[in-house]
PDB file of N, CA and C in Angstrom:
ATOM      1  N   UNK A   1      34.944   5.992 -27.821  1.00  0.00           N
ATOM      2  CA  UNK A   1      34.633   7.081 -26.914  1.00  0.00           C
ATOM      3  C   UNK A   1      33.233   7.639 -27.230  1.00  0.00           C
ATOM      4  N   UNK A   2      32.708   7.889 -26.333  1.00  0.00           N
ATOM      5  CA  UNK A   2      31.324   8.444 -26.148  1.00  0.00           C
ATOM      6  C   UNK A   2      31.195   9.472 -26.944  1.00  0.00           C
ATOM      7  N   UNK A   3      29.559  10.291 -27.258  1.00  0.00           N
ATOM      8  CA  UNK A   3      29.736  11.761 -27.830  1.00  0.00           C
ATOM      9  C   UNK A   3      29.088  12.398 -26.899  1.00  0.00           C
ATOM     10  N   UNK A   4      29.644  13.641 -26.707  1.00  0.00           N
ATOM     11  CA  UNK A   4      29.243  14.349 -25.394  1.00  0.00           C
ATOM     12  C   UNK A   4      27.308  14.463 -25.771  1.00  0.00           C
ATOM     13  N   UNK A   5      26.814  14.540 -26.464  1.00  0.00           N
ATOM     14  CA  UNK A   5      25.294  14.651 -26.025  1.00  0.00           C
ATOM     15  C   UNK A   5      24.893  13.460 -25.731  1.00  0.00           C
ATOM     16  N   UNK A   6      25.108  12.170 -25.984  1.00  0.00           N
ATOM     17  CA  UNK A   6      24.773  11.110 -25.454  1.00  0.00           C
ATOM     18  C   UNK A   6      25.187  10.523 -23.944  1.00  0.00           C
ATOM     19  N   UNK A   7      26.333  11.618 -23.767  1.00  0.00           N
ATOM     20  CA  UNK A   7      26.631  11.245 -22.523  1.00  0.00           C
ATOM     21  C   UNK A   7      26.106  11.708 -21.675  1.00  0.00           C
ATOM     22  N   UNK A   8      25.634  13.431 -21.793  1.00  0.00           N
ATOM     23  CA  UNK A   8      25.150  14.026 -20.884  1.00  0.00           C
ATOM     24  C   UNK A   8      23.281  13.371 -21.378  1.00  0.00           C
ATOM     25  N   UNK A   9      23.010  12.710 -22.391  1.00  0.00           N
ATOM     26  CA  UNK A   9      21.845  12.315 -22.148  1.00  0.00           C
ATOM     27  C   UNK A   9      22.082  10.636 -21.159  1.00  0.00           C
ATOM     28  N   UNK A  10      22.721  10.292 -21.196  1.00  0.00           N
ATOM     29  CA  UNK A  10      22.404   9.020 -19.930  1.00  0.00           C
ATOM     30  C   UNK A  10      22.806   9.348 -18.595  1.00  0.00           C
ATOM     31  N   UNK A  11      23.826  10.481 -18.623  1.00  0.00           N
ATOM     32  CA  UNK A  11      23.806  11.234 -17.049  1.00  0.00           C
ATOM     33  C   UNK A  11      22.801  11.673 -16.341  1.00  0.00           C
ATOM     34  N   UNK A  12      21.660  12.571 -17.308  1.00  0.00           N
ATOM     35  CA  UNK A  12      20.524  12.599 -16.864  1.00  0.00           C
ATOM     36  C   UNK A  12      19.708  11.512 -16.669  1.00  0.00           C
ATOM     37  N   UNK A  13      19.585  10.417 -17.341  1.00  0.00           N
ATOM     38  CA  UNK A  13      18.497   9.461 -17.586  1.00  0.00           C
ATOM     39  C   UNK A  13      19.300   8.666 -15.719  1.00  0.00           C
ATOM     40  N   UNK A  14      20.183   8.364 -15.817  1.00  0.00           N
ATOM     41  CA  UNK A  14      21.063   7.839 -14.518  1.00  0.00           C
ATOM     42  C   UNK A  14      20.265   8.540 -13.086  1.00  0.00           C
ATOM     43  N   UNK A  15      20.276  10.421 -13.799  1.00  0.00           N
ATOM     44  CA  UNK A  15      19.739  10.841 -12.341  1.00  0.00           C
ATOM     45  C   UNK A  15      18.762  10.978 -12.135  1.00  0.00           C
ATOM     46  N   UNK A  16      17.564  11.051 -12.997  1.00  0.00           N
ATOM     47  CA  UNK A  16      16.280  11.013 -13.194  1.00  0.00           C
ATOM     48  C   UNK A  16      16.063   9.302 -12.166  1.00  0.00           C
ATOM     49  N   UNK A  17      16.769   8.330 -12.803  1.00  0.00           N
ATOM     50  CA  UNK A  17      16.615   6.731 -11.957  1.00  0.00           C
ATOM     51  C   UNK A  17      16.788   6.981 -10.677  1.00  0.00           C
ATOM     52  N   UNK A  18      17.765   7.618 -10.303  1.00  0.00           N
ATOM     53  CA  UNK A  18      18.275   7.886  -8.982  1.00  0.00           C
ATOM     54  C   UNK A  18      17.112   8.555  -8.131  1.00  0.00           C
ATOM     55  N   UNK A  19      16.382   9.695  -8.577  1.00  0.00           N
ATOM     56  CA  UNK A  19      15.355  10.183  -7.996  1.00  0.00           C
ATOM     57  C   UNK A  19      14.199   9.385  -7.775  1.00  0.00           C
ATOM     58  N   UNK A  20      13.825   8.797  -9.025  1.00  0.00           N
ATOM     59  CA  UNK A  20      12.993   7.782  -8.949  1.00  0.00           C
ATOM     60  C   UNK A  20      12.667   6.714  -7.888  1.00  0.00           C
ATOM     61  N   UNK A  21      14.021   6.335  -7.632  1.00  0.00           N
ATOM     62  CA  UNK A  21      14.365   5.253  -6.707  1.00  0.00           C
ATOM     63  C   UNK A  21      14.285   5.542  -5.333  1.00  0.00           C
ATOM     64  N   UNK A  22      14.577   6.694  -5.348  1.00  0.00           N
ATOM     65  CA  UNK A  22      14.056   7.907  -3.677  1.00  0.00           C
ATOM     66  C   UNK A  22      12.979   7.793  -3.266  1.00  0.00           C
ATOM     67  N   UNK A  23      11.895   7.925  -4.553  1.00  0.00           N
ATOM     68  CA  UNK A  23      10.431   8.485  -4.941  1.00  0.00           C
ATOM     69  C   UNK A  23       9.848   7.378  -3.890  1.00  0.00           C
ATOM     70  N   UNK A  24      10.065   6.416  -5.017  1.00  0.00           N
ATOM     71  CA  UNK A  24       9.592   4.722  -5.037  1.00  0.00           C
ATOM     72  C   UNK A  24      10.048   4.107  -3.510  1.00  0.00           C
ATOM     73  N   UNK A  25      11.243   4.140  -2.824  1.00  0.00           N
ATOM     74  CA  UNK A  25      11.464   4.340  -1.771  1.00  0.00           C
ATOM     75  C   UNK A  25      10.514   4.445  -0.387  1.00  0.00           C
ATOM     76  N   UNK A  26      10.574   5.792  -0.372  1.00  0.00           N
ATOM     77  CA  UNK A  26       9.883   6.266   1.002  1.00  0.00           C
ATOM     78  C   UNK A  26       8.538   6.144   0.360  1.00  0.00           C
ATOM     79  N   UNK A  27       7.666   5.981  -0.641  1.00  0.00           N
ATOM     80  CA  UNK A  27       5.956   5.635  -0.477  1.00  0.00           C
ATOM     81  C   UNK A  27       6.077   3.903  -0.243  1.00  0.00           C
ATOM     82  N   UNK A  28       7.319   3.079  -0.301  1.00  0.00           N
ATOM     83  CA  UNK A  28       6.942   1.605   0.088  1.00  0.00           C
ATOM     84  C   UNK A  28       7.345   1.399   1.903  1.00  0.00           C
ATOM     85  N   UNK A  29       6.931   2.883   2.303  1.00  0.00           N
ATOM     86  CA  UNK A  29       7.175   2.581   4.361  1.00  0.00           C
ATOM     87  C   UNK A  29       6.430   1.375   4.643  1.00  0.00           C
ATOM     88  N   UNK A  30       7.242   0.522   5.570  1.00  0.00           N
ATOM     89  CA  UNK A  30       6.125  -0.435   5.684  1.00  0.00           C
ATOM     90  C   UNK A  30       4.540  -0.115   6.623  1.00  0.00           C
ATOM     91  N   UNK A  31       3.635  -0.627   5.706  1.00  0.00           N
ATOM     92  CA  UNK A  31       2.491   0.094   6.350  1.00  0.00           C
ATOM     93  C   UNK A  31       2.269  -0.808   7.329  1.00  0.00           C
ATOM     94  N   UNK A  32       2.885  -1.716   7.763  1.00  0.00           N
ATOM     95  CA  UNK A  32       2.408  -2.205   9.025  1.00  0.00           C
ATOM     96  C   UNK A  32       2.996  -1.867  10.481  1.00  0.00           C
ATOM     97  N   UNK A  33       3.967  -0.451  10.252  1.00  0.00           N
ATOM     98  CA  UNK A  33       4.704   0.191  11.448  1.00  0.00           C
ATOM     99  C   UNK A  33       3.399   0.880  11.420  1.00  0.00           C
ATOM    100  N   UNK A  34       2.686   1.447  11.001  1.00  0.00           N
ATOM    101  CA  UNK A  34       1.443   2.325  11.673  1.00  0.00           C
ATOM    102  C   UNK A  34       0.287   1.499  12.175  1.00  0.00           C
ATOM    103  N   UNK A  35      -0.188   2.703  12.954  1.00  0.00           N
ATOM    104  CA  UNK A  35      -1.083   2.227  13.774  1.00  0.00           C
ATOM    105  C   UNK A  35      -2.287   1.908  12.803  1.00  0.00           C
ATOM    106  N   UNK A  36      -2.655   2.916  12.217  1.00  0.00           N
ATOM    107  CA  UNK A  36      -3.661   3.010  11.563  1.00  0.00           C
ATOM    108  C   UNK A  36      -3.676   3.528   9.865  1.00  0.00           C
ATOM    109  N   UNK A  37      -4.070   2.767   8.960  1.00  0.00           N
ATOM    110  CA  UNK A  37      -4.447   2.828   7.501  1.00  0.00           C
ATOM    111  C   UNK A  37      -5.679   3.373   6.884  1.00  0.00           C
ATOM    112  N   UNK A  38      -5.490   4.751   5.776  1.00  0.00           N
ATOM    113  CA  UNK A  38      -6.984   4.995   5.119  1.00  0.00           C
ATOM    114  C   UNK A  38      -7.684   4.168   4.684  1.00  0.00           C
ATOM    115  N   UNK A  39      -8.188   4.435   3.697  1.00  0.00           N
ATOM    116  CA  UNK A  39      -8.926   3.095   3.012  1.00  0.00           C
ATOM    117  C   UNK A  39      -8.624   2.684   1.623  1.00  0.00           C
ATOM    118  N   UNK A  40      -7.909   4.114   1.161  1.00  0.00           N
ATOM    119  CA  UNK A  40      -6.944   3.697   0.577  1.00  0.00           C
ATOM    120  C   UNK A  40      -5.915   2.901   0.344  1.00  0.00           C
ATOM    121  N   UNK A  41      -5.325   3.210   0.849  1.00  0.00           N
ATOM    122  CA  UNK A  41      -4.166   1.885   1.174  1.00  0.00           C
ATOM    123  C   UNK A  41      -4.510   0.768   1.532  1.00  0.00           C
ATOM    124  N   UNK A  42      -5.736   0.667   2.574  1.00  0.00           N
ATOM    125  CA  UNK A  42      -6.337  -0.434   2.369  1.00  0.00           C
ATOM    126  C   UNK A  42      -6.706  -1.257   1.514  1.00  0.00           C
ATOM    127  N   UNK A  43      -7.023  -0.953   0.342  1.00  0.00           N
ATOM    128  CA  UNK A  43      -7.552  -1.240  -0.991  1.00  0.00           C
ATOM    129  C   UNK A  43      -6.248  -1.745  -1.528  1.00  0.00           C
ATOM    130  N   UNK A  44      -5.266  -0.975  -1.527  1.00  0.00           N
ATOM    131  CA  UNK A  44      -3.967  -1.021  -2.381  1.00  0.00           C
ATOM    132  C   UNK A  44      -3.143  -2.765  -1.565  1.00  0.00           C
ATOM    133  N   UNK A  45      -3.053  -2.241  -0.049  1.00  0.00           N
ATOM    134  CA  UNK A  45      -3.130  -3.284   0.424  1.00  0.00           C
ATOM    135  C   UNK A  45      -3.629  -4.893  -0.056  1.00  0.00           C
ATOM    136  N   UNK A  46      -4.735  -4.691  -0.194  1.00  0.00           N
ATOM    137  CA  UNK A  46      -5.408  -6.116  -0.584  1.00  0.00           C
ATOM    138  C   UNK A  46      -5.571  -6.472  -2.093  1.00  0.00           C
ATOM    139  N   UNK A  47      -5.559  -5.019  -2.723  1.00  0.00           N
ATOM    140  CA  UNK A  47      -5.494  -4.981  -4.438  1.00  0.00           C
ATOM    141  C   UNK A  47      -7.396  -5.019  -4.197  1.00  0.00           C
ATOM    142  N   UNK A  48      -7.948  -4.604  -3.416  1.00  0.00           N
ATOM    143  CA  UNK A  48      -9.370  -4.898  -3.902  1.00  0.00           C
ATOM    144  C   UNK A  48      -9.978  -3.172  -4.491  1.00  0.00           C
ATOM    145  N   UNK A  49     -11.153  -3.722  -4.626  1.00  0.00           N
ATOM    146  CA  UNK A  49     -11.990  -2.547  -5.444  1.00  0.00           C
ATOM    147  C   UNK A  49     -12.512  -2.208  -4.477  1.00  0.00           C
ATOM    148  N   UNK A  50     -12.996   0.027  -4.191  1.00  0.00           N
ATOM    149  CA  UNK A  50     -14.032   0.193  -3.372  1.00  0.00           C
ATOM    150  C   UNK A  50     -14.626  -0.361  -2.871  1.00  0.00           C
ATOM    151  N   UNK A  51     -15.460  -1.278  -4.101  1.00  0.00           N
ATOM    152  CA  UNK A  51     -16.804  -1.995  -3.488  1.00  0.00           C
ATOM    153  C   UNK A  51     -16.305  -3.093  -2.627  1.00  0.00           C
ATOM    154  N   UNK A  52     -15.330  -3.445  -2.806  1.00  0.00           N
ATOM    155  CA  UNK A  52     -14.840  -5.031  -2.050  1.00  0.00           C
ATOM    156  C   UNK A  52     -14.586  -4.548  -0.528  1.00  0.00           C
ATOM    157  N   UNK A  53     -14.059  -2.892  -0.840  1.00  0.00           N
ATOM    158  CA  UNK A  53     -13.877  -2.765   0.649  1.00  0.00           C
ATOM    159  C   UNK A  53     -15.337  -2.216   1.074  1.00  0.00           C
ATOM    160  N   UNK A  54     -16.225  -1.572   0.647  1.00  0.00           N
ATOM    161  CA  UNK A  54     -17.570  -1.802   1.618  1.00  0.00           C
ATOM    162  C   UNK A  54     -18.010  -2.741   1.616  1.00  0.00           C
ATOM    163  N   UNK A  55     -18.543  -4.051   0.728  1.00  0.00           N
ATOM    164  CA  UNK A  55     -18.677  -5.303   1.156  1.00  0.00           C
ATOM    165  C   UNK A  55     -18.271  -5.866   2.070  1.00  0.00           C
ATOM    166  N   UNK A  56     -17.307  -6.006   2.442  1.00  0.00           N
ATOM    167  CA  UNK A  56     -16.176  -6.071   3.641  1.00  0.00           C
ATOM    168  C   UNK A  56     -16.601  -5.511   4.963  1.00  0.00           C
ATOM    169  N   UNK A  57     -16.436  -4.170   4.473  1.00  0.00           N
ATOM    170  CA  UNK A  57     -17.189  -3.490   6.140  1.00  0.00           C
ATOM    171  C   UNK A  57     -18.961  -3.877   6.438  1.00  0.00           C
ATOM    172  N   UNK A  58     -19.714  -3.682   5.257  1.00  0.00           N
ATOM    173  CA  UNK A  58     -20.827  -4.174   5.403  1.00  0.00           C
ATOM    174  C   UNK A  58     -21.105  -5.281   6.196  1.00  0.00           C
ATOM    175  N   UNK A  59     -20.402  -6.499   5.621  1.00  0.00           N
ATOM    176  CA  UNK A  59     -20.401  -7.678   5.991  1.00  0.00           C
ATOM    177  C   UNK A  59     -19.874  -7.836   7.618  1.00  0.00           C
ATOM    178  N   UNK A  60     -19.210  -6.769   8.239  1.00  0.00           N
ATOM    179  CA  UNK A  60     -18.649  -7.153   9.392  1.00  0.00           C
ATOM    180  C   UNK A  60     -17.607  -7.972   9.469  1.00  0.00           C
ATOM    181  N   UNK A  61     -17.097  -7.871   7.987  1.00  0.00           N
ATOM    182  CA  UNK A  61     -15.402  -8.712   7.996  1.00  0.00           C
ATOM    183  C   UNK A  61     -14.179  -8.105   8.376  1.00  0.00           C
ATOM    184  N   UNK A  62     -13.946  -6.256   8.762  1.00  0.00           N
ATOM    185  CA  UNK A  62     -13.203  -6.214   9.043  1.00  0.00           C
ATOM    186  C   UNK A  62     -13.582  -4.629   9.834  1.00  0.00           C
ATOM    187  N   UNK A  63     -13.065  -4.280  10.954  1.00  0.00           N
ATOM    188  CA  UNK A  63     -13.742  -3.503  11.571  1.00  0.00           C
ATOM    189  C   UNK A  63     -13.120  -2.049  11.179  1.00  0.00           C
ATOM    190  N   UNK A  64     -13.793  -0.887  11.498  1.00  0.00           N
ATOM    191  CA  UNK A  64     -13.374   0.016  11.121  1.00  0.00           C
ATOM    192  C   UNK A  64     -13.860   1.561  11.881  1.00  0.00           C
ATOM    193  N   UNK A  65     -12.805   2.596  11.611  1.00  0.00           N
ATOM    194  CA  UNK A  65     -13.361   3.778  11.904  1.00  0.00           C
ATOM    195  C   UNK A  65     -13.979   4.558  10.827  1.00  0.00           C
ATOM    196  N   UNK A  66     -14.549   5.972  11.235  1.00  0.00           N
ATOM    197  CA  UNK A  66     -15.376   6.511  10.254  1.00  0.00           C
ATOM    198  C   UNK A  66     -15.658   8.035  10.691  1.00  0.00           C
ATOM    199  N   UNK A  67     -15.292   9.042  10.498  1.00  0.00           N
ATOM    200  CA  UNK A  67     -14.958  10.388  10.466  1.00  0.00           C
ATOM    201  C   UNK A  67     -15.307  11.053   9.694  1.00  0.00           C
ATOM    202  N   UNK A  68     -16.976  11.866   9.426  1.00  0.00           N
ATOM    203  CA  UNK A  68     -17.152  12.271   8.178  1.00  0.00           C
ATOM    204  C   UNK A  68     -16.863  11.016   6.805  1.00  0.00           C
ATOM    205  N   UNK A  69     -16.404  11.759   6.218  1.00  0.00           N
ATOM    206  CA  UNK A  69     -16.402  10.524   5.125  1.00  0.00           C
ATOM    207  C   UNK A  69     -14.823   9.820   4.870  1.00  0.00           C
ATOM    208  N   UNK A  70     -14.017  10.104   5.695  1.00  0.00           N
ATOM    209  CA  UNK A  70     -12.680   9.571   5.711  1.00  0.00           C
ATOM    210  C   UNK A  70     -13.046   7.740   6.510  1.00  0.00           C
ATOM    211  N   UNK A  71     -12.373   6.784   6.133  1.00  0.00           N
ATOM    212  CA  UNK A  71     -12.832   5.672   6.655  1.00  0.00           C
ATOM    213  C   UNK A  71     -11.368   5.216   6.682  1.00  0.00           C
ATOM    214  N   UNK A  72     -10.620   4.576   8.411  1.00  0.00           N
ATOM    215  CA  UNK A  72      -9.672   4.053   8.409  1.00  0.00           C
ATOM    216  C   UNK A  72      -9.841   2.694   9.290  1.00  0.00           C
ATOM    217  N   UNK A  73      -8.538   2.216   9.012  1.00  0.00           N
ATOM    218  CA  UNK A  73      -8.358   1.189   9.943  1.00  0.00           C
ATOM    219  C   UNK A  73      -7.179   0.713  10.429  1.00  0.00           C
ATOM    220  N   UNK A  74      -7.275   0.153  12.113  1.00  0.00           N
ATOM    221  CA  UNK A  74      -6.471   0.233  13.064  1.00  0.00           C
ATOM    222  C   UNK A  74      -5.708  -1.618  12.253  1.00  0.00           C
ATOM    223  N   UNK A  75      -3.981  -1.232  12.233  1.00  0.00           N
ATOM    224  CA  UNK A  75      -3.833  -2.366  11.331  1.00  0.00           C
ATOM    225  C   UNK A  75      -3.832  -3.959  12.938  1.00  0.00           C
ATOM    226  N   UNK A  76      -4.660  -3.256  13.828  1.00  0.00           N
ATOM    227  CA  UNK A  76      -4.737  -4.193  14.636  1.00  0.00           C
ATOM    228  C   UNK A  76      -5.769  -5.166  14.224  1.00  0.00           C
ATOM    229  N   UNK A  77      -6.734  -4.109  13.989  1.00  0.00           N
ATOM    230  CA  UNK A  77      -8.050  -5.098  13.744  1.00  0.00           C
ATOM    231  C   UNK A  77      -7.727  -6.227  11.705  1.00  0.00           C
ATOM    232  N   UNK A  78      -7.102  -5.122  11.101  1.00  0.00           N
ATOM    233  CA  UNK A  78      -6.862  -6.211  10.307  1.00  0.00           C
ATOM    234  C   UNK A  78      -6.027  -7.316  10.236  1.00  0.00           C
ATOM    235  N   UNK A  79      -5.156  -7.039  11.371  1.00  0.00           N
ATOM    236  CA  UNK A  79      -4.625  -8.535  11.445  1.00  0.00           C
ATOM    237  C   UNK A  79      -5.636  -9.521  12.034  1.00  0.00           C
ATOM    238  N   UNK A  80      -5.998  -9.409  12.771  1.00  0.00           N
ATOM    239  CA  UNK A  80      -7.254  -9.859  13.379  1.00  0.00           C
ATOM    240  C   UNK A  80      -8.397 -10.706  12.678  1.00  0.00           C
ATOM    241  N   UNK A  81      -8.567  -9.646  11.632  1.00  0.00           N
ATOM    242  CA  UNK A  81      -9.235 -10.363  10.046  1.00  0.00           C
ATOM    243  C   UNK A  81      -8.645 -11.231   9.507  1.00  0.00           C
ATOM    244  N   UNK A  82      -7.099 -11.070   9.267  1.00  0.00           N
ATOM    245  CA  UNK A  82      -6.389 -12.150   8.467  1.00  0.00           C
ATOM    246  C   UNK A  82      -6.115 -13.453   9.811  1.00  0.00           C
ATOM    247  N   UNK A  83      -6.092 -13.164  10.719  1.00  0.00           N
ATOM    248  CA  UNK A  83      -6.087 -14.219  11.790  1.00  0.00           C
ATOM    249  C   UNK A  83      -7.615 -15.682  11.909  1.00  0.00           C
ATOM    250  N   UNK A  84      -8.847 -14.497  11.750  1.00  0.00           N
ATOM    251  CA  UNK A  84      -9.920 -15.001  11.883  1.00  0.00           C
ATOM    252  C   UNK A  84     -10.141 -16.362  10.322  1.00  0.00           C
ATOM    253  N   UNK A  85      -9.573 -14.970   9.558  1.00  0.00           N
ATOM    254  CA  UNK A  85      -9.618 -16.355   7.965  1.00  0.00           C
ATOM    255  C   UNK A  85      -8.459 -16.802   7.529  1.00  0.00           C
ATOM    256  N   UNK A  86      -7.818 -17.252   9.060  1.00  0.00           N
ATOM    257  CA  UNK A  86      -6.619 -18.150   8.303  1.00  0.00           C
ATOM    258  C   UNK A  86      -6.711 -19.406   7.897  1.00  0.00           C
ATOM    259  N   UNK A  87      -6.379 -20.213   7.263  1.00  0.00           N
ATOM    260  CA  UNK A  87      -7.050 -21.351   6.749  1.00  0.00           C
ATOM    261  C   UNK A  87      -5.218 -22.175   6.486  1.00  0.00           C
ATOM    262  N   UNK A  88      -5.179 -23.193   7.793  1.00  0.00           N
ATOM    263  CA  UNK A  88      -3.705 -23.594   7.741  1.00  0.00           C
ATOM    264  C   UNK A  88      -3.409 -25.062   6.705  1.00  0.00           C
ATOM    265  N   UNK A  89      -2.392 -24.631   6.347  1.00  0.00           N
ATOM    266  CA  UNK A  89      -2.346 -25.683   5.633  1.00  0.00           C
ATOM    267  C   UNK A  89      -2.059 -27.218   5.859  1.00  0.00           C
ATOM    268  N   UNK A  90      -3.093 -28.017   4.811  1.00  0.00           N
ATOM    269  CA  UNK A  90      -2.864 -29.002   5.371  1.00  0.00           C
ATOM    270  C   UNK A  90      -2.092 -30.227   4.395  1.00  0.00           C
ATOM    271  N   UNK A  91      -1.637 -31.344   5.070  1.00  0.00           N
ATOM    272  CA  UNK A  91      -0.542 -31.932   4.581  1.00  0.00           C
ATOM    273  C   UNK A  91      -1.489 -33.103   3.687  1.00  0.00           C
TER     274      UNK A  91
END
């Protein structure tokens, strides 16, 4: 049989997971139900660095809006990007 402080310590640790799992949850919405992505997520999206994402826009690889200094994008045009550099496989 258990001892009551160890029990009420994995009851907590149980609900602490439980919250966690809420947390972790609703920030994995799929970002491709929206219309439009910061540039943040953009980044997170691709795993790239700042710079990879202005290189990117620089380059005219993937199109974008720009609002003061907020920079998003319509996840139309990045499919669009991943369409343009698809590279199919070959047998």
């Amino acid at each position: 049989m258990m001892n009551e402080p160890f029990k009420n310590t994995l009851n907590n640790i149980e609900k602490r997971l439980e919250e966690l799992t809420t947390i972790v949850s609703k920030r994995q919405e799929n970002l491709f139900n929206k219309v439009i992505i910061d540039n943040d997520e953009f980044q997170r999206l691709f795993r790239i660095s700042p710079n990879t994402a202005d290189n990117w826009r620089k380059q005219g690889l993937i199109a974008y809006s720009q609002i003061n200094n907020k920079i998003v994008y319509k996840i139309e045009d990045i499919n669009l990007m991943l369409d343009k550099h698809y590279r199919p496989f070959k047998k």
